[in-house]
Protein backbone atom coordinates (compact mmCIF):
# COMPACT_ATOMS: atom_id res chain seq x y z
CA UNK A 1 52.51 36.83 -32.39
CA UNK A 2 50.36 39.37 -33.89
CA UNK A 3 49.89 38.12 -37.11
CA UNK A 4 48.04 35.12 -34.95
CA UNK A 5 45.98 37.66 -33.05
CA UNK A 6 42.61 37.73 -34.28
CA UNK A 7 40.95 41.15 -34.61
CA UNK A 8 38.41 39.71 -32.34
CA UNK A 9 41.01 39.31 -29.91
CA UNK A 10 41.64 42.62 -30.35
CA UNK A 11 38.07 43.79 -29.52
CA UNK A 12 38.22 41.37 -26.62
CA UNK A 13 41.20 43.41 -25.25
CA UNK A 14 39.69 47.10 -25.89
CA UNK A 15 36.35 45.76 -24.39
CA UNK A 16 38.54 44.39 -21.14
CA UNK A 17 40.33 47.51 -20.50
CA UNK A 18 37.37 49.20 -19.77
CA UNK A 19 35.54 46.93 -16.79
CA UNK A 20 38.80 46.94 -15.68
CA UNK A 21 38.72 50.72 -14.45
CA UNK A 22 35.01 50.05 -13.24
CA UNK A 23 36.15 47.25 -10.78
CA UNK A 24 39.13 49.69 -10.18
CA UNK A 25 36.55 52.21 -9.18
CA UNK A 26 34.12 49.73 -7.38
CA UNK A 27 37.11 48.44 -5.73
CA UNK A 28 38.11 51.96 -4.26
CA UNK A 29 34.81 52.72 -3.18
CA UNK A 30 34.08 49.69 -1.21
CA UNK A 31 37.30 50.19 0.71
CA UNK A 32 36.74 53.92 0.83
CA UNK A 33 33.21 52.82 3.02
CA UNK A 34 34.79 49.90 4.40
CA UNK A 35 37.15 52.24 6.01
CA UNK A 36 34.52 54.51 6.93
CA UNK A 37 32.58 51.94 8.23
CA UNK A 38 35.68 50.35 10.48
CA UNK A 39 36.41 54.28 11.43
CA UNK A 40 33.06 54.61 13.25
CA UNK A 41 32.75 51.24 15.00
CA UNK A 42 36.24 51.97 16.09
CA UNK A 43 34.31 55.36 17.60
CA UNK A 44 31.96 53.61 19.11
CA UNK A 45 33.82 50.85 21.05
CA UNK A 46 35.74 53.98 22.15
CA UNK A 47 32.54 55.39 23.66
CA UNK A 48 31.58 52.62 24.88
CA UNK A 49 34.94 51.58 26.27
């Protein structure tokens, strides 16, 4: 199987590995404030309430 693999392939894969900690990153801060954001709405229906 490697003899197949092209050495662009190769690239390919090193390129991939790192938007894949990005959208790890991205993806951990949107449900960090997503979180945040149910956190205080759940405040405020208890003030409300």
């Amino acid at each position: 199987v490697l003899r197949t693999t092209r050495p662009g392939a190769l690239a390919k894969r090193a390129v991939g590995l790192v938007p894949r900690r990005l959208a790890v990153t991205v993806m951990a801060v949107v449900l960090g404030s997503v979180l945040l954001v149910g956190m205080a709405l759940g405040a405020i229906l208890v003030a409300l309430l």
